[in-house]
Protein backbone atom coordinates (compact mmCIF):
# COMPACT_ATOMS: atom_id res chain seq x y z
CA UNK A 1 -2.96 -46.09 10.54
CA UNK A 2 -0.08 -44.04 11.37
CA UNK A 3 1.99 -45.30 8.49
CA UNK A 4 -1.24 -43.48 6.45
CA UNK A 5 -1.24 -40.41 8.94
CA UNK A 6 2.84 -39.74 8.25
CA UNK A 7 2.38 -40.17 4.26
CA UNK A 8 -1.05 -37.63 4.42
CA UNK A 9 1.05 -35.28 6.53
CA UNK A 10 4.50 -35.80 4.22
CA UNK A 11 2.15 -35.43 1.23
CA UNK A 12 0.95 -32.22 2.37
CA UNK A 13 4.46 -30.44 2.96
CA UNK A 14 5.56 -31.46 0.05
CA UNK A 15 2.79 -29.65 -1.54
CA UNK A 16 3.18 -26.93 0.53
CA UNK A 17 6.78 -26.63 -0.36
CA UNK A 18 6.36 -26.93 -4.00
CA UNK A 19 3.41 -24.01 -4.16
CA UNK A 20 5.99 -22.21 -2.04
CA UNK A 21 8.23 -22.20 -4.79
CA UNK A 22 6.15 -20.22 -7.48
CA UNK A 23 7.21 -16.90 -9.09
CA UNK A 24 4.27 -14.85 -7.27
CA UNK A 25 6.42 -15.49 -3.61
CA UNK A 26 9.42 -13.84 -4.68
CA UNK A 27 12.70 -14.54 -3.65
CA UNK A 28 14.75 -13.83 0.16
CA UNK A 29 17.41 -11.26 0.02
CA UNK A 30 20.99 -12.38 -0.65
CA UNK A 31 24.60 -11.17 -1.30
CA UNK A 32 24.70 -6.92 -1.51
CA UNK A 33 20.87 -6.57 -0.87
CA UNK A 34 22.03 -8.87 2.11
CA UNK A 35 24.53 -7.23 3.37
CA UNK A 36 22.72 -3.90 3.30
CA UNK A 37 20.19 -5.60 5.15
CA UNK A 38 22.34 -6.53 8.38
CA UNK A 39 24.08 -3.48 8.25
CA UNK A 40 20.90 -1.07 8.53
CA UNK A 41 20.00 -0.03 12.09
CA UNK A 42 16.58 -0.93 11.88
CA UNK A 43 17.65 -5.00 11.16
CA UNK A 44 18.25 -6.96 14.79
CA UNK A 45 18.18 -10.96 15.14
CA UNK A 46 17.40 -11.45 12.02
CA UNK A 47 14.34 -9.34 11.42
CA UNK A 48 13.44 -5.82 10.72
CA UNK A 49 11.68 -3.86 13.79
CA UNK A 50 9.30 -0.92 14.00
CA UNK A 51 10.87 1.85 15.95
CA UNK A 52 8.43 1.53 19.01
CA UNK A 53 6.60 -1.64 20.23
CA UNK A 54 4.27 -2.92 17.45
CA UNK A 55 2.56 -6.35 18.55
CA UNK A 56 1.09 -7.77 15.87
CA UNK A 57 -2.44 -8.28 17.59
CA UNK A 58 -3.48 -6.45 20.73
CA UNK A 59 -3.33 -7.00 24.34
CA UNK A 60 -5.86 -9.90 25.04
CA UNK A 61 -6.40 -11.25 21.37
CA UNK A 62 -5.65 -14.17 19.52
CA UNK A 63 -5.22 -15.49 16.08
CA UNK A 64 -7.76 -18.16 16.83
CA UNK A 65 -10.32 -15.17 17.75
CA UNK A 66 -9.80 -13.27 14.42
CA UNK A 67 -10.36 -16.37 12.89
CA UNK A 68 -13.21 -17.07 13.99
CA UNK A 69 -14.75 -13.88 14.29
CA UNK A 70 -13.54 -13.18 10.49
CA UNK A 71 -15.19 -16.28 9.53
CA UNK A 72 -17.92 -16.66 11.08
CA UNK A 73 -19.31 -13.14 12.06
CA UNK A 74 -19.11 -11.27 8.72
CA UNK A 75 -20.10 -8.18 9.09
CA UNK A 76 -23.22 -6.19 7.26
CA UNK A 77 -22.02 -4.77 3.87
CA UNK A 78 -18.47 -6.24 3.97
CA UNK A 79 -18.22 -6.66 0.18
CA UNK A 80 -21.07 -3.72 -1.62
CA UNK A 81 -23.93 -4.93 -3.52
CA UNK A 82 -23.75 -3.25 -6.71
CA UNK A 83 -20.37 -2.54 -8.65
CA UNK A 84 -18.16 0.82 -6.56
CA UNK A 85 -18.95 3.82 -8.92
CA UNK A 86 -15.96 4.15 -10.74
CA UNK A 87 -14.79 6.54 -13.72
CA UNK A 88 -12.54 5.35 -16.55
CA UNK A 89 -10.25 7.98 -17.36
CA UNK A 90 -7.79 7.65 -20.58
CA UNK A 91 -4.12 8.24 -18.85
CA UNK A 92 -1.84 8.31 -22.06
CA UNK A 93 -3.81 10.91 -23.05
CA UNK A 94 -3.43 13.17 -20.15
CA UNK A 95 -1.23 16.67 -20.73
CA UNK A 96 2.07 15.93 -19.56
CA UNK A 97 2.25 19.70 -17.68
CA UNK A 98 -1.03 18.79 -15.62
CA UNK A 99 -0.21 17.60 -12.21
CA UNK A 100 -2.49 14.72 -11.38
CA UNK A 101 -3.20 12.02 -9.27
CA UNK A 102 -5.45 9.08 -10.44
CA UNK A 103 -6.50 6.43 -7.56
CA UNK A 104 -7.35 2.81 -9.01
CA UNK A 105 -8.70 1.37 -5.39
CA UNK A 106 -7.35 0.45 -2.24
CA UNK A 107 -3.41 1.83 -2.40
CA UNK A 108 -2.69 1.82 -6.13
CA UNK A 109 -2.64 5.18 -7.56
CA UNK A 110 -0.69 7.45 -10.52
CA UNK A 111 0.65 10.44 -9.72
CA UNK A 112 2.01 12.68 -12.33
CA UNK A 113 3.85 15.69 -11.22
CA UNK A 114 6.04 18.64 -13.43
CA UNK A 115 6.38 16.00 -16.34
CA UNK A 116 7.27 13.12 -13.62
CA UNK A 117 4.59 9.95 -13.79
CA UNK A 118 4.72 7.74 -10.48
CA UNK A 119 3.22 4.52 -9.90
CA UNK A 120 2.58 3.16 -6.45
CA UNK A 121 1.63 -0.11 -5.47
CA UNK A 122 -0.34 -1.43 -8.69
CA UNK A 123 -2.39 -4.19 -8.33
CA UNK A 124 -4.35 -5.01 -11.35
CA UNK A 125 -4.60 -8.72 -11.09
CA UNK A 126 -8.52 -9.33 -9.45
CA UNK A 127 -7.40 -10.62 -6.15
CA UNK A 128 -4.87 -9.68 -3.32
CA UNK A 129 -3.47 -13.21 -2.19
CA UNK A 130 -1.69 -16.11 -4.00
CA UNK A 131 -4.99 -17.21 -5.43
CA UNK A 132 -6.96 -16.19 -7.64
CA UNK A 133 -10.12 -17.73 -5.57
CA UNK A 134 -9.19 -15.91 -2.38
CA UNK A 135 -9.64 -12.05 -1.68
CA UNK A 136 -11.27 -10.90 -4.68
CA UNK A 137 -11.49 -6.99 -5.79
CA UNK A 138 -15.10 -6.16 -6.13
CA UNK A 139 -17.30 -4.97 -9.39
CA UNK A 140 -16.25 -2.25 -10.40
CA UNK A 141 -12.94 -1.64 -9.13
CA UNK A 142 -10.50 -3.67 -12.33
CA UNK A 143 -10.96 -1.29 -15.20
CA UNK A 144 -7.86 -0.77 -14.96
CA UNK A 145 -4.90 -2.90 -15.86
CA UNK A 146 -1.16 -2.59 -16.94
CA UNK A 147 -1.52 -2.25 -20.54
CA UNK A 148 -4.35 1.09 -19.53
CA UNK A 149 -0.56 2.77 -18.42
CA UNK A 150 1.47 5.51 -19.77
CA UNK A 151 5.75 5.19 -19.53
CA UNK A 152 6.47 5.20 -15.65
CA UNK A 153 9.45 6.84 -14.98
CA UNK A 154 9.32 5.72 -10.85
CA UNK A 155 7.35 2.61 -9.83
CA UNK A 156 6.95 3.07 -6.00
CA UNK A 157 6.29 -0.38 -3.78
CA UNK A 158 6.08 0.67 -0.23
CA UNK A 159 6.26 -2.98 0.68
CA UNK A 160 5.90 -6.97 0.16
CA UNK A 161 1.88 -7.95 1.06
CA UNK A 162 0.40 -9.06 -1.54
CA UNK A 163 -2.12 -5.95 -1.49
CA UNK A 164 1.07 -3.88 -2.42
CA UNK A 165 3.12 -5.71 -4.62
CA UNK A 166 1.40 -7.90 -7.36
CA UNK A 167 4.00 -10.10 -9.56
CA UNK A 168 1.46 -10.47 -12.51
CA UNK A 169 1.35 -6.53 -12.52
CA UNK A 170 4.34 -5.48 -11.69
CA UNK A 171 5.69 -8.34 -14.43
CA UNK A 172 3.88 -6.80 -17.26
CA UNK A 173 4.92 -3.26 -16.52
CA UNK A 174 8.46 -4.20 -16.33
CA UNK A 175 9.13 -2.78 -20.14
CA UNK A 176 6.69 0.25 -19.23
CA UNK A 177 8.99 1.31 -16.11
CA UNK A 178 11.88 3.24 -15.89
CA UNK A 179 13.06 2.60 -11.98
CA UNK A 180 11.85 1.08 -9.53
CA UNK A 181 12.45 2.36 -5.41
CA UNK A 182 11.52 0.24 -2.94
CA UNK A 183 12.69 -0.53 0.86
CA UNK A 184 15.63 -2.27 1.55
CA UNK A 185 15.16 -6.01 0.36
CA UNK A 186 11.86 -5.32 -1.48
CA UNK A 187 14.31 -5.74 -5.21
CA UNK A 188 15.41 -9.28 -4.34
CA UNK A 189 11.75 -9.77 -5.52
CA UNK A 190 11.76 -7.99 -8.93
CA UNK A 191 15.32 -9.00 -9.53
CA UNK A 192 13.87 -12.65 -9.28
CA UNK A 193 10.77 -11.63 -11.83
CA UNK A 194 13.23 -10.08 -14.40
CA UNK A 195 13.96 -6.61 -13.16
CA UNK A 196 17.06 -5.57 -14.16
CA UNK A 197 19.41 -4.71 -10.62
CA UNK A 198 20.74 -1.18 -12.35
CA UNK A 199 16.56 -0.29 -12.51
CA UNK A 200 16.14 -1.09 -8.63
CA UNK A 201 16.93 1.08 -5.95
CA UNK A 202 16.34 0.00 -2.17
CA UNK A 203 16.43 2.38 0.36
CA UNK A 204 16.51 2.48 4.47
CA UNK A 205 13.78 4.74 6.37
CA UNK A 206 15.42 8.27 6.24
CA UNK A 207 17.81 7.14 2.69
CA UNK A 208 16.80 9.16 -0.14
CA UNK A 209 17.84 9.07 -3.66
CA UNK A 210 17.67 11.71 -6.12
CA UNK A 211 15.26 11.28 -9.42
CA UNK A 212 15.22 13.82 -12.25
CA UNK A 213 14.87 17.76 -12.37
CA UNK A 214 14.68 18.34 -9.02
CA UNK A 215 12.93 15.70 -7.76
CA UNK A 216 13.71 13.52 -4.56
CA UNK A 217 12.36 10.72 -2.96
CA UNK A 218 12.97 9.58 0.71
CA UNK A 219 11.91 6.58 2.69
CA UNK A 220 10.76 7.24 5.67
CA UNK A 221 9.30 5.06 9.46
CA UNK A 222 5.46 2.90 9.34
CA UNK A 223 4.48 0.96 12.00
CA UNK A 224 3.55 -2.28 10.47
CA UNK A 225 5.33 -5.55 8.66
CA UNK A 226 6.09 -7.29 5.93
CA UNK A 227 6.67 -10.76 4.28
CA UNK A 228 4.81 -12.78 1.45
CA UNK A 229 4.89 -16.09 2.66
CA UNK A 230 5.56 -17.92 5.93
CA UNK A 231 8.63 -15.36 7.61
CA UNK A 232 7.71 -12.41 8.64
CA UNK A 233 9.71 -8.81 8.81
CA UNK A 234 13.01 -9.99 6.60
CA UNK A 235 12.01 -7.20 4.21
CA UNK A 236 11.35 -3.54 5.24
CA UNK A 237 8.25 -1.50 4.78
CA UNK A 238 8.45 2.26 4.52
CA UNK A 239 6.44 5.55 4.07
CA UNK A 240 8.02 8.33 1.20
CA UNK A 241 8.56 11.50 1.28
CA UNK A 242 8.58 12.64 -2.38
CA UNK A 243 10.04 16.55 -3.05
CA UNK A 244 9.64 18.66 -6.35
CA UNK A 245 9.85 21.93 -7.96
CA UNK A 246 6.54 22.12 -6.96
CA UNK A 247 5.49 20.84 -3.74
CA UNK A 248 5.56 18.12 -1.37
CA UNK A 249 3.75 15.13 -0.92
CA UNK A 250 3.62 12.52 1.65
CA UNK A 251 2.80 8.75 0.55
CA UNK A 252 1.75 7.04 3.78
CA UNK A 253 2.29 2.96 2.53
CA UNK A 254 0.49 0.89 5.58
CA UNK A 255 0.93 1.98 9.13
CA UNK A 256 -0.47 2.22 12.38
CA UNK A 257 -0.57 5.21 14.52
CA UNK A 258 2.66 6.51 16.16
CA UNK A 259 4.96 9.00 17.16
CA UNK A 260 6.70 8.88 13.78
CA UNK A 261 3.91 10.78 11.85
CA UNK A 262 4.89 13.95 14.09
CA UNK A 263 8.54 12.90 13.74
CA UNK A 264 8.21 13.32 9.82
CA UNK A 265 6.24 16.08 9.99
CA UNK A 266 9.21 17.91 11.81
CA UNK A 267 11.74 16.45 9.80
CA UNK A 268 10.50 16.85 6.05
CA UNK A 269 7.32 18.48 6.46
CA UNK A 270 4.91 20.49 6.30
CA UNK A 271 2.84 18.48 2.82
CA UNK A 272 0.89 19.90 0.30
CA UNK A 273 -0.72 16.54 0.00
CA UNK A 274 -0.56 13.85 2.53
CA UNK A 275 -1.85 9.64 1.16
CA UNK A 276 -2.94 7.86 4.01
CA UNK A 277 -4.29 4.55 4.50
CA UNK A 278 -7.92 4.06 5.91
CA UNK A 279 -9.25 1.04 5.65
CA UNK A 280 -8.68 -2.83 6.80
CA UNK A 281 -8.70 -1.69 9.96
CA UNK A 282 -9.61 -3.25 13.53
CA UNK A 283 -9.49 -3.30 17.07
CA UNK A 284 -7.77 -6.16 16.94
CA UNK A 285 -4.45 -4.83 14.80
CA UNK A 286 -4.67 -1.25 15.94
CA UNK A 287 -0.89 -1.25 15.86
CA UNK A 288 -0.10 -2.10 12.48
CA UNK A 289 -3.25 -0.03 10.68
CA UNK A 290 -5.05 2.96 11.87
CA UNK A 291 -8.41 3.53 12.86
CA UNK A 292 -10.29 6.34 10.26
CA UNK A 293 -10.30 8.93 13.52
CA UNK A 294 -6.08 8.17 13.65
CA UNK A 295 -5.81 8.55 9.73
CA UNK A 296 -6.88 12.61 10.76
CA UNK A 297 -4.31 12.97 14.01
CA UNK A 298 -1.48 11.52 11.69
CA UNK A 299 -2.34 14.32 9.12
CA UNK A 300 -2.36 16.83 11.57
CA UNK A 301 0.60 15.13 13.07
CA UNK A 302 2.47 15.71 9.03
CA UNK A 303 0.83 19.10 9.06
CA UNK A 304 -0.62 18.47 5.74
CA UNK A 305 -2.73 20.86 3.53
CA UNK A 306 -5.09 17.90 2.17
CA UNK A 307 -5.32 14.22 2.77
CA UNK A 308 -6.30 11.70 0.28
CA UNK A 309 -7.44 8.76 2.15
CA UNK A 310 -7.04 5.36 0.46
CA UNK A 311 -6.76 1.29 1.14
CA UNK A 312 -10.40 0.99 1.01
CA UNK A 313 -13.60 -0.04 -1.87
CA UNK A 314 -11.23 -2.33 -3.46
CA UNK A 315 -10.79 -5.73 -1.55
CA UNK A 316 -12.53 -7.00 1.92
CA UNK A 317 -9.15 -7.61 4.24
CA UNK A 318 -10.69 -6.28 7.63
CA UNK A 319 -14.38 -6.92 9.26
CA UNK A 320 -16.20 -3.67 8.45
CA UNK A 321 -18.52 -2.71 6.13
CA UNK A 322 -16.90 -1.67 2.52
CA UNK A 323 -17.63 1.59 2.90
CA UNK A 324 -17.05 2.13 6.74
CA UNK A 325 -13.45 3.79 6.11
CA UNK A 326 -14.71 7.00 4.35
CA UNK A 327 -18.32 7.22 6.23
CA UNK A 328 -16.42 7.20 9.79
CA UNK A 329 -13.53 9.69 8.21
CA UNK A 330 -15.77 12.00 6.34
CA UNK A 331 -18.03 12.32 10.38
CA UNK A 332 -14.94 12.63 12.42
CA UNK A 333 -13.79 15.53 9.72
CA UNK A 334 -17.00 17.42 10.88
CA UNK A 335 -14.88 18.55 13.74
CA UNK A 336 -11.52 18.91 12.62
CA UNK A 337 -12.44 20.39 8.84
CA UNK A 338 -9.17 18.83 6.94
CA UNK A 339 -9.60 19.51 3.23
CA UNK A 340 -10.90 15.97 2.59
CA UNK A 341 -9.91 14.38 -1.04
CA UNK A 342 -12.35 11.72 -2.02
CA UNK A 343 -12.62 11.10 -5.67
CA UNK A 344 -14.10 8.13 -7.18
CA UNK A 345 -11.62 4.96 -8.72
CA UNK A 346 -10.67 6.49 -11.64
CA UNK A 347 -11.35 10.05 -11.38
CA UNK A 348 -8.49 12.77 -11.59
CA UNK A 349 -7.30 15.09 -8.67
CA UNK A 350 -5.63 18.25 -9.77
CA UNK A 351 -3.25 18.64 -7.78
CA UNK A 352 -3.24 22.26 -8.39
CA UNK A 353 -7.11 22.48 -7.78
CA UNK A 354 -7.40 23.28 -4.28
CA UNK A 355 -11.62 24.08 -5.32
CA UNK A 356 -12.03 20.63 -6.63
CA UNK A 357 -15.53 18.98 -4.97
CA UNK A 358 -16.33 15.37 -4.91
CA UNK A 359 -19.70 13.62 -4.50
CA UNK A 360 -20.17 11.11 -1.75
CA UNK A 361 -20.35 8.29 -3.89
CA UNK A 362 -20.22 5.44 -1.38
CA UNK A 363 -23.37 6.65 0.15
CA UNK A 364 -26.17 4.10 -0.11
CA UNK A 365 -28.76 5.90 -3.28
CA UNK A 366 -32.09 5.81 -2.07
């Protein structure tokens, strides 16, 4: 019997070990990226920190209590009934002197600015783990995939999860993309997928690197954490700022509330557009995502002129109801009157537009 218990339990590491070892999991920093690693500020006993105290659950909570609760007390509406209204809008064919941003659900988005096209955080795949089975995106929300994209000049990956950075997307648009920035570590990854190094540039919170014609992009503090499989925090996660000719936009990556929204703000700000994350939220990890209600005192914090809330309608990571994150923003705006960009998946923002009006399209239709 325990001869049969230690060969189940051998059987299973194994297996473990060897799913461990597919492309999608990346690859650990070495050598340079390494080196760059121990050397930043922000790197202590063998791990990346936030810069204040970030537990990873709060005070009084388990793992086994998400579990369960996630599990077995799924909540109303998690995952919508009918496909999210969604527009499909040609982008090779948009004018290369309009500045606009296209959001593709949850924190994937193109942004193209004075002639400039960003990509940040793509994830066209269908699902936001290692399997395809597990964490589905819902109707509605994959009309768009890699081939659907113009030439990138600056793929953006704020960090590692799986949400962020997708190797069957990011793989196919390696011919499509000119460079790559990421936080320090985050190119050991796309070196590993085929990514040529002189196309990857890594960068510490507060680093920035100059683009093209003005342009500049900076990495800047989040509260949260990183890691695609097993170790936590040996990559870093980051916010950007991202300067042109034109204005100045804020890209929030995943983050919970702190003092380092008001700390940018001072630093780099004021925005003309801020992207936030507001959704997968909880109670239970208030420190590593905000609540909808934070998403506005972080704005205010940036002292933005419009925020574009997003990490929400795409995938069900977090026990609310799919369209929770803009019905709770959209109230708690009532009394704080932020201009408020909500467009559908797939439908352009002008960036230029500050008149532009969008329906309420994750309102229940009668």
């Amino acid at each position: 019997m325990l001869i049969s218990f230690v060969i189940i339990c051998a059987a299973l590491v194994i297996t473990v070990i060897i799913f461990m070892r597919q492309p999608q999991f990346g690859k650990a920093p070495t050598g340079k990226r390494l080196e760059r690693i121990q050397a930043s500020p922000n790197y202590k006993n063998g791990k990346f920190h936030n810069l204040e105290a970030t537990p990873d659950l709060a005070e009084g909570v388990n793992m086994t209590t998400v579990l369960w609760n996630f599990i077995f007390n799924k909540t109303l509406d998690q995952v919508p009934t009918n496909p999210v209204p969604n527009i499909k809008t040609d982008l090779q064919a948009l004018d290369m002197h309009t500045d606009v941003l296209v959001w593709f659900g949850h924190s994937s988005y193109f942004l193209q600015m004075g002639g400039v096209r960003f990509l940040v955080d793509p994830v066209f795949n269908g699902h936001a783990s290692p399997v395809a089975f597990t964490t589905k995106s819902f109707r509605g929300t994959t009309g768009y995939n890699a081939e659907d994209m113009p030439a990138i000049d600056v793929l953006i990956i704020t960090h590692d999860h799986w949400d962020h950075l997708d190797y069957p997307t990011v793989k196919k648009l390696q011919h499509n993309v000119g460079r790559v920035i990421c936080p320090l570590g985050v190119g050991a990854h796309l070196e590993h997928w085929g990514y040529p190094p002189g196309k990857i540039t890594e960068l510490d919170w507060h680093e920035a690197t100059a683009l093209t014609d003005g342009f500049t992009l900076r990495a800047t503090p989040a509260r949260h954490f990183s890691g695609r499989g097993f170790k936590r925090n040996g990559t870093l996660w980051a916010s950007f700022v991202l300067e042109s000719p034109s204005g100045r936009i804020f890209i929030g990556g995943d983050s919970g509330y702190g003092r380092h929204f008001a700390d940018i703000g001072k630093k780099y700000g004021p925005f003309d557009l801020t992207i936030l994350e507001n959704g997968q939220y909880h109670p239970y990890w208030i420190y590593i995502h905000t609540l909808p209600e934070q998403v506005l005192d972080a704005a205010r914090d940036l002292g933005t002129k419009r925020v574009l809330p997003v990490h929400h309608s795409k995938f069900a990571l977090a026990m609310h109801a799919w369209n929770e994150p803009l019905t709770r923003i959209t109230q708690a705006n009532k009394h704080i009157g932020l201009p408020l960009l909500t467009p559908k998946i797939g439908q352009p923002v002008y960036l230029n537009d500050s008149t532009q009006v969008f329906e309420r399209w994750w309102e229940a239709k009668e």
